[in-house]
C-alpha atoms as a PDB file:
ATOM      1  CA  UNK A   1       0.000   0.000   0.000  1.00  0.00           C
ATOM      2  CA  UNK A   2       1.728   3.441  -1.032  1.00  0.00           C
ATOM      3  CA  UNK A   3      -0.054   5.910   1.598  1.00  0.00           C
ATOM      4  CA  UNK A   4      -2.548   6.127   4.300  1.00  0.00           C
ATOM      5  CA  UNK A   5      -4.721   8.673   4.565  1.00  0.00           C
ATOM      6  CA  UNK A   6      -3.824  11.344   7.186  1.00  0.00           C
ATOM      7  CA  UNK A   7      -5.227  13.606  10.168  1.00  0.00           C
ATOM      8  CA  UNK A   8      -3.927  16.564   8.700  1.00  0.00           C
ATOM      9  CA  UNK A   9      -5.871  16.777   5.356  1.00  0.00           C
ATOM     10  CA  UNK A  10      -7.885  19.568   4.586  1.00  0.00           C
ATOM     11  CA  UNK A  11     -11.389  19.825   2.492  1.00  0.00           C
ATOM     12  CA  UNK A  12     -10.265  17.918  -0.470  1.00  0.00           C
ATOM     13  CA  UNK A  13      -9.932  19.753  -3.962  1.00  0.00           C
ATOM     14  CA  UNK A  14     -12.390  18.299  -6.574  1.00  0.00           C
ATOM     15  CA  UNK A  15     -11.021  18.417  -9.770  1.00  0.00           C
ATOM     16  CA  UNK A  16      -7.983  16.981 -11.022  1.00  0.00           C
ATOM     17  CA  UNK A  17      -5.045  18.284 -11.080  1.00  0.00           C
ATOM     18  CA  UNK A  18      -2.172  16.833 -13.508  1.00  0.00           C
ATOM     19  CA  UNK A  19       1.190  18.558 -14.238  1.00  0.00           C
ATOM     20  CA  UNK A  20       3.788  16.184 -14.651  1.00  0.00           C
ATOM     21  CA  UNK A  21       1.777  13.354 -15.314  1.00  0.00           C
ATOM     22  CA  UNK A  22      -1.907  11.735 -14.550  1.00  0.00           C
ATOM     23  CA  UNK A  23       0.051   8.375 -13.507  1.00  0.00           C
ATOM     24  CA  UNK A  24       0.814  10.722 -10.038  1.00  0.00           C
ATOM     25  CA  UNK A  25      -2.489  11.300  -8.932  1.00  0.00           C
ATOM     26  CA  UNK A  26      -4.113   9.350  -6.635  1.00  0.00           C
ATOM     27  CA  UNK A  27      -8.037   9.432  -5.529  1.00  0.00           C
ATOM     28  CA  UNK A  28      -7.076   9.771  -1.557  1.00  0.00           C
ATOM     29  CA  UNK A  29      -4.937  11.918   0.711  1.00  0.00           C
ATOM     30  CA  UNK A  30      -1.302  11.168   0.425  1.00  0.00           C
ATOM     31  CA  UNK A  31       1.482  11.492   2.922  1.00  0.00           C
ATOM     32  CA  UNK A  32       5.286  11.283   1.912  1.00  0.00           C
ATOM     33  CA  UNK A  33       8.086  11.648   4.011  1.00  0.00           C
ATOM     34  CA  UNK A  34      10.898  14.022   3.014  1.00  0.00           C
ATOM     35  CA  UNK A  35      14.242  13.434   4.040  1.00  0.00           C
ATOM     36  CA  UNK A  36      17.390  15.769   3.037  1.00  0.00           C
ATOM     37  CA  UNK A  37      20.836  15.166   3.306  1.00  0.00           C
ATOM     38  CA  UNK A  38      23.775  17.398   3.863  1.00  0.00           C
ATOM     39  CA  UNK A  39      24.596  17.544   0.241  1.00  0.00           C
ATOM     40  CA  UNK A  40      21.010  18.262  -0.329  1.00  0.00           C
ATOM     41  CA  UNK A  41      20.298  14.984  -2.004  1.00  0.00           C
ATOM     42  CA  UNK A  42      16.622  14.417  -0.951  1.00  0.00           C
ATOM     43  CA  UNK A  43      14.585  11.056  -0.729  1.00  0.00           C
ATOM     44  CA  UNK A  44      10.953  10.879  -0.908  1.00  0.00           C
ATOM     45  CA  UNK A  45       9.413   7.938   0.635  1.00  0.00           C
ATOM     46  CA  UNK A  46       5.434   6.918   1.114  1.00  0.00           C
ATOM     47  CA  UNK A  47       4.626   6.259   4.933  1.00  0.00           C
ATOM     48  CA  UNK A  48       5.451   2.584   4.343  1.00  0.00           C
ATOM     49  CA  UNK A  49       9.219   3.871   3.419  1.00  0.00           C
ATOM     50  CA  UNK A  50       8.829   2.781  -0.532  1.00  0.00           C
ATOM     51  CA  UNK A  51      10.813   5.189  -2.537  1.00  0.00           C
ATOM     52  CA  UNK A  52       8.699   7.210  -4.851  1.00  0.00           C
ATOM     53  CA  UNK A  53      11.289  10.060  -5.638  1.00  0.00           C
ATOM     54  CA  UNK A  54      14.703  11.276  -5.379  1.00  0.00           C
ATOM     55  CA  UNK A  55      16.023  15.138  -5.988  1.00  0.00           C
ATOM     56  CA  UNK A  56      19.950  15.022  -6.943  1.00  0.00           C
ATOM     57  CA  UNK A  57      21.675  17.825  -7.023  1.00  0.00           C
ATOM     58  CA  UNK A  58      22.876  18.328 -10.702  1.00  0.00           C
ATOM     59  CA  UNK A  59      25.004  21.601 -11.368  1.00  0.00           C
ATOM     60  CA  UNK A  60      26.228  22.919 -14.219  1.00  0.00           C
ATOM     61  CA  UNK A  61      29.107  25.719 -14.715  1.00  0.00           C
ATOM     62  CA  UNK A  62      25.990  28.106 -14.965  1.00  0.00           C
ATOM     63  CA  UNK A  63      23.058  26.762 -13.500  1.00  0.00           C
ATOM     64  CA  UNK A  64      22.396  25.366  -9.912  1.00  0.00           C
ATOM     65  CA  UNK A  65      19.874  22.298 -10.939  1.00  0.00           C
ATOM     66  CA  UNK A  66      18.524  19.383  -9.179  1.00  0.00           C
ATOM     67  CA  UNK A  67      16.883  16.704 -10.983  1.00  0.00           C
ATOM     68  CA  UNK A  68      12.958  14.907  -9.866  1.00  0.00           C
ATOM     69  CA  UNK A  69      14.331  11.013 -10.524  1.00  0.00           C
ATOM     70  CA  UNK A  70      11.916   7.872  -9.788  1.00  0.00           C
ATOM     71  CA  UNK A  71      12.817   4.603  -7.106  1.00  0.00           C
ATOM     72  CA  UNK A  72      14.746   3.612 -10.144  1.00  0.00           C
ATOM     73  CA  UNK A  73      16.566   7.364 -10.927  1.00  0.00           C
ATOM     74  CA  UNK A  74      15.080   7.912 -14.161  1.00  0.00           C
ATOM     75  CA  UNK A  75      14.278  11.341 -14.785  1.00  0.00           C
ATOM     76  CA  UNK A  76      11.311  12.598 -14.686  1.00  0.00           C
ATOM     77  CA  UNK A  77      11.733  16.539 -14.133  1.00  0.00           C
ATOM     78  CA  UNK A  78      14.410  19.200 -14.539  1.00  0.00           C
ATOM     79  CA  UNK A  79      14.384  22.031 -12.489  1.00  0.00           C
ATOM     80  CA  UNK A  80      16.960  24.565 -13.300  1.00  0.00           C
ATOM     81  CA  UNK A  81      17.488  28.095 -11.581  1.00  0.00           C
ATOM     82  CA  UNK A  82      17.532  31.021 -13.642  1.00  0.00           C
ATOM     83  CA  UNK A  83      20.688  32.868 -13.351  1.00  0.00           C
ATOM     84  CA  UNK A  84      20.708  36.461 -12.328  1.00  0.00           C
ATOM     85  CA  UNK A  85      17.310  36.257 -11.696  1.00  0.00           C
ATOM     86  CA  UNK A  86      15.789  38.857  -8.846  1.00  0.00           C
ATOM     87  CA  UNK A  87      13.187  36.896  -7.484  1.00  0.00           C
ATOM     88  CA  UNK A  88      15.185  33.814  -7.379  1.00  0.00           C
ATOM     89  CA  UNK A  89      13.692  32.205 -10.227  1.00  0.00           C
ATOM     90  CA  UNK A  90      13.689  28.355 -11.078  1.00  0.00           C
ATOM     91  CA  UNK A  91      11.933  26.953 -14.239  1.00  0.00           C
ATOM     92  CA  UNK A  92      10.672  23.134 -14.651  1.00  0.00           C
ATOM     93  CA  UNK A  93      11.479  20.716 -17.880  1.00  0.00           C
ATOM     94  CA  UNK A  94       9.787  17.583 -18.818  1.00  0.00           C
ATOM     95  CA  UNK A  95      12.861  14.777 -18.569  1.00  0.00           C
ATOM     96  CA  UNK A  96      16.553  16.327 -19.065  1.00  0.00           C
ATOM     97  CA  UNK A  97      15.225  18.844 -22.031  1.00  0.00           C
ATOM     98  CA  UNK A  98      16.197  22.485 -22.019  1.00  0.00           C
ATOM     99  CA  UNK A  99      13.818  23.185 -24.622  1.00  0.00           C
ATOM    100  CA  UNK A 100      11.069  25.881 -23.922  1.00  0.00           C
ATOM    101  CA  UNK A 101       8.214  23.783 -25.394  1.00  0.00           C
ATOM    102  CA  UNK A 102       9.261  21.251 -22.243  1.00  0.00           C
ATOM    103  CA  UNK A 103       8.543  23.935 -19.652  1.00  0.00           C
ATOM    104  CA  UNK A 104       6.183  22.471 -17.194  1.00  0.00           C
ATOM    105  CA  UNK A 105       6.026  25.019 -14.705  1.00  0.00           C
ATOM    106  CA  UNK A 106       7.957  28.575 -13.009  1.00  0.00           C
ATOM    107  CA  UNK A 107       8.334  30.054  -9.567  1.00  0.00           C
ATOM    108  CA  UNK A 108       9.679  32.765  -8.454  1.00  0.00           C
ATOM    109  CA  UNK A 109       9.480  34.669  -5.034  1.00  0.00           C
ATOM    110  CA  UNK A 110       7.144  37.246  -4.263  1.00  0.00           C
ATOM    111  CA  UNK A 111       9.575  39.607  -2.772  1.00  0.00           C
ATOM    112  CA  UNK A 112      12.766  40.557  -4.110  1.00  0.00           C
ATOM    113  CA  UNK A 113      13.981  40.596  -0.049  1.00  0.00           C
ATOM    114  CA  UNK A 114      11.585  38.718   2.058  1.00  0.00           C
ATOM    115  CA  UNK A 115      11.948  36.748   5.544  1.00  0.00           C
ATOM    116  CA  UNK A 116       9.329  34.055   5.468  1.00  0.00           C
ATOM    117  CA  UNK A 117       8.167  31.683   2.116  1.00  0.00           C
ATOM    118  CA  UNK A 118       6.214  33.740   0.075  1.00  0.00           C
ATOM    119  CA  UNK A 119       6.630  31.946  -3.382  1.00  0.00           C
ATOM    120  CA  UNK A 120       4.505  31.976  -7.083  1.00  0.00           C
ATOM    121  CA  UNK A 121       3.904  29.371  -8.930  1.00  0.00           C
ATOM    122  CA  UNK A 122       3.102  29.922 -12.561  1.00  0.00           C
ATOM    123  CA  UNK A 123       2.164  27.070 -14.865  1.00  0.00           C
ATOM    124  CA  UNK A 124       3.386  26.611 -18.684  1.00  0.00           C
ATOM    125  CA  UNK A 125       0.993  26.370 -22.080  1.00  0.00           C
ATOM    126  CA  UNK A 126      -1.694  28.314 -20.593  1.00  0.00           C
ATOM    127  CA  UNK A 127      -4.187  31.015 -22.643  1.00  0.00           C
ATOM    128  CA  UNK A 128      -3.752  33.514 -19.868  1.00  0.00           C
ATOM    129  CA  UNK A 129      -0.533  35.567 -18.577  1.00  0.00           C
ATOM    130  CA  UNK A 130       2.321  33.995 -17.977  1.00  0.00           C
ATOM    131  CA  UNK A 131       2.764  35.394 -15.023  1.00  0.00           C
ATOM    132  CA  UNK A 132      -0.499  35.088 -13.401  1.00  0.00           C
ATOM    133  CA  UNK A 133      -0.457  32.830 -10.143  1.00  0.00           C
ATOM    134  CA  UNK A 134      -1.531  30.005 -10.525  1.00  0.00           C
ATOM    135  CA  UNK A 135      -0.458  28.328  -6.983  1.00  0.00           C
ATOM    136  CA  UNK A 136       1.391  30.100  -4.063  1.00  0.00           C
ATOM    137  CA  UNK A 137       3.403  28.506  -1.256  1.00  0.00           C
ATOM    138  CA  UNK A 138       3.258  30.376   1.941  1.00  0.00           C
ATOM    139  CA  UNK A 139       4.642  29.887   5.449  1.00  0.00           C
ATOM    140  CA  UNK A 140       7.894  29.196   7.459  1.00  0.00           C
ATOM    141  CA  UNK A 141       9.974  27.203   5.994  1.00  0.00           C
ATOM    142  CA  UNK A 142      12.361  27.180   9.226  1.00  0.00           C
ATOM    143  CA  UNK A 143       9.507  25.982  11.179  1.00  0.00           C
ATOM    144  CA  UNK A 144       8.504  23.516   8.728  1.00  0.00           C
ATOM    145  CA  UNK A 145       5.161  24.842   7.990  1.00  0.00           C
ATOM    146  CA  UNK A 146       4.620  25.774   4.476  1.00  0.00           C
ATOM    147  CA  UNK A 147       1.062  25.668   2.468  1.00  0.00           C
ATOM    148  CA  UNK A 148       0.617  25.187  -0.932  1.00  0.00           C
ATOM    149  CA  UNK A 149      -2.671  27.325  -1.844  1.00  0.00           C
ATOM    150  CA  UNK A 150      -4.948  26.932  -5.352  1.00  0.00           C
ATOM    151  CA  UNK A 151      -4.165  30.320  -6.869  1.00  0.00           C
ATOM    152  CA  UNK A 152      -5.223  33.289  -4.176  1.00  0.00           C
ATOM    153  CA  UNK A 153      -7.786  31.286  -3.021  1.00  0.00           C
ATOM    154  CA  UNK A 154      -7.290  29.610   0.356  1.00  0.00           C
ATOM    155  CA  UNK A 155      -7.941  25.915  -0.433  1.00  0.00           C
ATOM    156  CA  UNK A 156      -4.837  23.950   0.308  1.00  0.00           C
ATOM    157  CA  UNK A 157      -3.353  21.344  -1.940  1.00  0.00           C
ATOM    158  CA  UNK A 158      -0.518  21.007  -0.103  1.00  0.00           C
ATOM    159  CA  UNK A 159       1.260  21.342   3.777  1.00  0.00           C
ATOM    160  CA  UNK A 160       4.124  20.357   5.274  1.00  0.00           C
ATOM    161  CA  UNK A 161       4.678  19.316   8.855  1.00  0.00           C
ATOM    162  CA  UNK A 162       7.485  18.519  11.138  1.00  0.00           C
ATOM    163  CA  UNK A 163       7.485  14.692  11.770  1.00  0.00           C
ATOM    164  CA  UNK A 164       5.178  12.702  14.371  1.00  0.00           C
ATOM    165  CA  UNK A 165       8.163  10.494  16.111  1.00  0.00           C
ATOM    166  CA  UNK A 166       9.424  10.211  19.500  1.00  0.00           C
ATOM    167  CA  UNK A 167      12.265   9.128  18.144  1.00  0.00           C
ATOM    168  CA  UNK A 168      15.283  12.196  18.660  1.00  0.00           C
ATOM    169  CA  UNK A 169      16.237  13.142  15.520  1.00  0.00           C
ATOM    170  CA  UNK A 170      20.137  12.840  14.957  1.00  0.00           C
ATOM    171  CA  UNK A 171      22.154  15.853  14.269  1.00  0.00           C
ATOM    172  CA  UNK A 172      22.172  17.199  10.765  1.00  0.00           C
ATOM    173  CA  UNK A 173      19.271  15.058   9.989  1.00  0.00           C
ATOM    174  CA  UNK A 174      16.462  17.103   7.980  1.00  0.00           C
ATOM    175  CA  UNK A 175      13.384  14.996   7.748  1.00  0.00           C
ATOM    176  CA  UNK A 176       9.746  16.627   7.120  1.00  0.00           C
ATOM    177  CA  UNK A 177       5.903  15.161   6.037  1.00  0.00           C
ATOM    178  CA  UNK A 178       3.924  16.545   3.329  1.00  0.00           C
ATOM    179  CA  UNK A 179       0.219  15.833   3.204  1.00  0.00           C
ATOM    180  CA  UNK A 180      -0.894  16.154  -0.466  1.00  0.00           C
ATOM    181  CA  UNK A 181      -4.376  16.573  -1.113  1.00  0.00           C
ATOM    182  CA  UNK A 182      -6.388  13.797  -3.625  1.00  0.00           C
ATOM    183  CA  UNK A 183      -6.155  14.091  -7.570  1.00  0.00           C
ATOM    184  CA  UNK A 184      -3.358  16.612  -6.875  1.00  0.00           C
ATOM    185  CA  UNK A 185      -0.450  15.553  -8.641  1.00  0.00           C
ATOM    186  CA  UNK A 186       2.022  14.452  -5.916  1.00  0.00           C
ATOM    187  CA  UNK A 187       5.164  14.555  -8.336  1.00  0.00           C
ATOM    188  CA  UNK A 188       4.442  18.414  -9.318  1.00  0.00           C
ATOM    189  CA  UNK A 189       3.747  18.726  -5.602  1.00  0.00           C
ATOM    190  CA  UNK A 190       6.938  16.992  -4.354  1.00  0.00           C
ATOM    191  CA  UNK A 191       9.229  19.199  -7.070  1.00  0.00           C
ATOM    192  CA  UNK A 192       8.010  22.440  -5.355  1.00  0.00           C
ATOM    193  CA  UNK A 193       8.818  21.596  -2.502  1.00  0.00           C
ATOM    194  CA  UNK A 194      12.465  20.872  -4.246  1.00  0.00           C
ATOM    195  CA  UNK A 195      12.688  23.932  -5.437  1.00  0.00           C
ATOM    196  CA  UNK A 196      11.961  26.078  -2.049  1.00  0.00           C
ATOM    197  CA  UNK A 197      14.587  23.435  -0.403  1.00  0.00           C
ATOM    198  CA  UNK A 198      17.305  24.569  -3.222  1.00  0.00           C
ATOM    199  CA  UNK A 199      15.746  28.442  -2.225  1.00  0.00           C
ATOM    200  CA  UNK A 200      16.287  27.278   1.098  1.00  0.00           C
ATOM    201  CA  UNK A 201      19.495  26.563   1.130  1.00  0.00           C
ATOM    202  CA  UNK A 202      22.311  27.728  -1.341  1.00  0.00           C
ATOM    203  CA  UNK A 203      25.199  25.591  -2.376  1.00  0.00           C
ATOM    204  CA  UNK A 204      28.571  26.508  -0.445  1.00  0.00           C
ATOM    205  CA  UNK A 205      31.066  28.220  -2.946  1.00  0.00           C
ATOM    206  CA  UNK A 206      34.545  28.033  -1.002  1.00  0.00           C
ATOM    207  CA  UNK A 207      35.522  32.041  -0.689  1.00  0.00           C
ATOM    208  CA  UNK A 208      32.156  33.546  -1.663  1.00  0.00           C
ATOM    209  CA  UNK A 209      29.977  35.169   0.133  1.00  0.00           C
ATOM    210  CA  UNK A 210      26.585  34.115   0.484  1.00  0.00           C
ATOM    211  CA  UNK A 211      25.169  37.728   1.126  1.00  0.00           C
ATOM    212  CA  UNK A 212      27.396  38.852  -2.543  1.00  0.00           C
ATOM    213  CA  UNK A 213      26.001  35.400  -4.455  1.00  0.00           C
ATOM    214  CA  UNK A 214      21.917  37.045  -4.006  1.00  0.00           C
ATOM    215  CA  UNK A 215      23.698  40.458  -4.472  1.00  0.00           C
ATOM    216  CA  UNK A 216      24.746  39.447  -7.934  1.00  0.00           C
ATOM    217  CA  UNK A 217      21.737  38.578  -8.629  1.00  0.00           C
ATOM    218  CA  UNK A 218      20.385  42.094  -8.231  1.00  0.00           C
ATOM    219  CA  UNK A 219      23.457  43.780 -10.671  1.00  0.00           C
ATOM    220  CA  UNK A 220      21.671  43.406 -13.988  1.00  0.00           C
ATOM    221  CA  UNK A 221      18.836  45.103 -13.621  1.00  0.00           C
ATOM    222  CA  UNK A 222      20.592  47.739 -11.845  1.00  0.00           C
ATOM    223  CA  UNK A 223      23.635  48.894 -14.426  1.00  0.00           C
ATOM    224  CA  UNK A 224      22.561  52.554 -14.011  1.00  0.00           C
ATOM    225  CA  UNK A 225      23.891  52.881 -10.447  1.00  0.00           C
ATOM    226  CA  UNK A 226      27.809  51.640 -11.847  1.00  0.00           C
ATOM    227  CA  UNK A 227      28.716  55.367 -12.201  1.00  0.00           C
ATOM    228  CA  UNK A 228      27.979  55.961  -8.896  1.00  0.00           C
ATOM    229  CA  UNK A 229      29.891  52.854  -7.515  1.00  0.00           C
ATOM    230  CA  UNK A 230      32.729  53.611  -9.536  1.00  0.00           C
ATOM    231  CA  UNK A 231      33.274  56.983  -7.564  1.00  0.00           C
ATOM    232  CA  UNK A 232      32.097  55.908  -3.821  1.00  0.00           C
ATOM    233  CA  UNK A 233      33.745  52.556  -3.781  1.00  0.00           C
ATOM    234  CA  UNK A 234      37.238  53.756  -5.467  1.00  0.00           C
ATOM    235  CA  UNK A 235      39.256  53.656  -2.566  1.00  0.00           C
ATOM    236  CA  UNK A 236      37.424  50.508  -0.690  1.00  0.00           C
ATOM    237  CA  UNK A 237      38.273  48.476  -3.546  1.00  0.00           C
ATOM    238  CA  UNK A 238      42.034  49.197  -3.710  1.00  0.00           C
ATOM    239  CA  UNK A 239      43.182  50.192   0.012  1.00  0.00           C
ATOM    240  CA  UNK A 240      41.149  47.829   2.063  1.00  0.00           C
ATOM    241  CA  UNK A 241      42.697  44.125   2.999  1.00  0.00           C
ATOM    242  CA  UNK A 242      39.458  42.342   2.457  1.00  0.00           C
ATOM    243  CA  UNK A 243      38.916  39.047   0.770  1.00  0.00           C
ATOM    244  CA  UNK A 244      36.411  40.223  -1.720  1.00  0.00           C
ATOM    245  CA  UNK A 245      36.973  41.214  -5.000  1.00  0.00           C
ATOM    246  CA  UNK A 246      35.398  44.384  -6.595  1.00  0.00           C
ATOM    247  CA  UNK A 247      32.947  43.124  -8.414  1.00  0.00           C
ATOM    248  CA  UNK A 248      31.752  41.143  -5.401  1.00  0.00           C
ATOM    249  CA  UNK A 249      31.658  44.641  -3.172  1.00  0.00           C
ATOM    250  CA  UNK A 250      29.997  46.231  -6.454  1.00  0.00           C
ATOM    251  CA  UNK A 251      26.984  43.785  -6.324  1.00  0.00           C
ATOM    252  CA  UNK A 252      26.728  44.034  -2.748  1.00  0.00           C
ATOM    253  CA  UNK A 253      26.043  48.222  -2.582  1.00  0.00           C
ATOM    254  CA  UNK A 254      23.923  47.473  -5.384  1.00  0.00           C
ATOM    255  CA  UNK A 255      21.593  44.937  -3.444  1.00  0.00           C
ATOM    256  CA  UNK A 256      21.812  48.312  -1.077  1.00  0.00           C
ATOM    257  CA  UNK A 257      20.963  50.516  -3.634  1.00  0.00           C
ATOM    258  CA  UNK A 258      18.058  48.375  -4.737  1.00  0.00           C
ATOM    259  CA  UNK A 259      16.329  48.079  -1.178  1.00  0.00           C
ATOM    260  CA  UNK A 260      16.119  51.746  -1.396  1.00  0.00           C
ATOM    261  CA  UNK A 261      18.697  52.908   0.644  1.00  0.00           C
ATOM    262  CA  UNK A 262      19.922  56.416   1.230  1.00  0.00           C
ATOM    263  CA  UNK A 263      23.435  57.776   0.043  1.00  0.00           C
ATOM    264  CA  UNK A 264      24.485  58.280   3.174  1.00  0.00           C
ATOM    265  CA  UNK A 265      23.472  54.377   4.221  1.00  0.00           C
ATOM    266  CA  UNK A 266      25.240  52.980   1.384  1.00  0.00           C
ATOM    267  CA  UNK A 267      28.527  55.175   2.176  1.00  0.00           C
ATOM    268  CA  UNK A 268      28.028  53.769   5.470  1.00  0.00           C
ATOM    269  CA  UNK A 269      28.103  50.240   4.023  1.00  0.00           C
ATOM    270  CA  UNK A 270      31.484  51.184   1.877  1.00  0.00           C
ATOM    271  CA  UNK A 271      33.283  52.108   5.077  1.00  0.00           C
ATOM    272  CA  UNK A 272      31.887  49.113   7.185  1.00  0.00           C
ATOM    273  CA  UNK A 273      33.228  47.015   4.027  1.00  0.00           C
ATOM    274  CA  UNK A 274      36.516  49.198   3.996  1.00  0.00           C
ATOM    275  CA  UNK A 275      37.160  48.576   7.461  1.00  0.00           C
ATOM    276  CA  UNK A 276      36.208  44.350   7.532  1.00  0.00           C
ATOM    277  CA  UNK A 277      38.096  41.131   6.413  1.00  0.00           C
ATOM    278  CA  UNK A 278      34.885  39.527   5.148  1.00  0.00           C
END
């Protein structure tokens, strides 16, 4: 048997609802267990511990990736981060395909800067804007307590919980539920919650800053403030013993910049930077 049905479902959602496939919908409540490693490898198991999925993390030079394999790690999704994207943007491919007439699905965040899970999900081959919500995910994701809403309507599809064991958890394990609604498409549901875990946590670069890696994702839309970092950072960039290079401090006053800070903040920012050994 691949899932019970669980305490924590909500009103169920009547029509259904494939993405990825109609072979991943199922006509009750399912619960799968989500377990993450350190390297952010991910297995998805049903409450009888049968692998359904596995998320491998699959890089390129340019892309951070991770790939949606079955118990027997075929492929069945890409999902691929857009680089320099402002609202961290990741994009979903049928298989290992690149091509746009694969695109399944997009998110994206709802803030450029934001402190809990606020994130859009748009779906592909539609009649309407490409940008109009279809889903959004909403909660903590610290806490373990995200919700995956139809659109801005307030049925729930989707939730994640914290596990139900009196067993202690050991240290650096990362283990969560999510209750998926019936005829929702789990897979679809399963490679959201992928993506937010990527969101979540970004992959270590040896030497570079995690605060300048989201800054550089700001720079492109912002090439009109270079003039003005090219006078105020001058003398930060070439006196100051720091380990970052100036086009890392560059992208970081321009995250500054683009949260709408005042001169005099951002000069303040140039001499904290002046005076550090980030």
């Amino acid at each position: 048997m691949m899932a019970q049905p669980s305490d924590h479902a909500a009103e169920p959602v009547s029509p259904s609802c494939s993405v990825i496939g109609p072979q991943f919908i199922v006509p009750h409540p399912l619960e799968v267990i989500v377990e993450a490693y350190p390297c952010r490898n991910i297995v998805i198991t049903d409450t009888d511990h049968k692998i359904l999925f596995k998320v491998k993390r699959c890089n390129t030079s340019f892309h951070r990736q991770r790939l949606l394999l079955n118990a027997n790690d075929e492929t069945i999704v890409t999902l691929r981060e857009k680089k320099l994207s402002t609202h961290k943007r990741w994009v979903a491919f049928r298989g290992e395909s690149k091509a746009g007439s694969d695109m399944i699905f997009s998110t994206k965040t709802e803030h450029v800067i934001q402190f809990k899970t606020h994130v859009n999900v748009m779906l592909a081959n539609k009649s309407s804007s490409k940008e109009d919500c279809d889903l959004k995910i909403e909660g903590s994701w610290s806490k373990r307590n995200c919700i995956v809403h139809m659109g801005d309507s307030s049925t729930t599809i989707a939730q994640m919980h914290k596990p139900q064991t009196s067993k202690k958890m050991k240290s650096g394990e990362d283990k969560f539920t999510v209750t998926i609604q019936p005829n929702m498409d789990y897979a679809f549901m399963v490679s959201l919650f992928a993506i937010i875990d990527a969101m979540e946590n970004p992959d270590k670069k040896k030497g570079y800053s995690r605060v300048v890696r989201l800054a550089v994702n700001v720079i492109s839309a912002n090439n009109s403030v270079l003039s003005y970092l090219n006078r105020n950072i001058a003398i930060a960039a070439t006196n100051s013993p720091f380990r970052w290079t100036r086009a890392e401090i560059d992208a970081y006053v321009t995250s500054c910049l683009c949260a709408t800070l005042s001169s005099s903040s951002v000069n303040l920012v140039i001499k904290i930077l002046s005076a550090s050994k980030l």
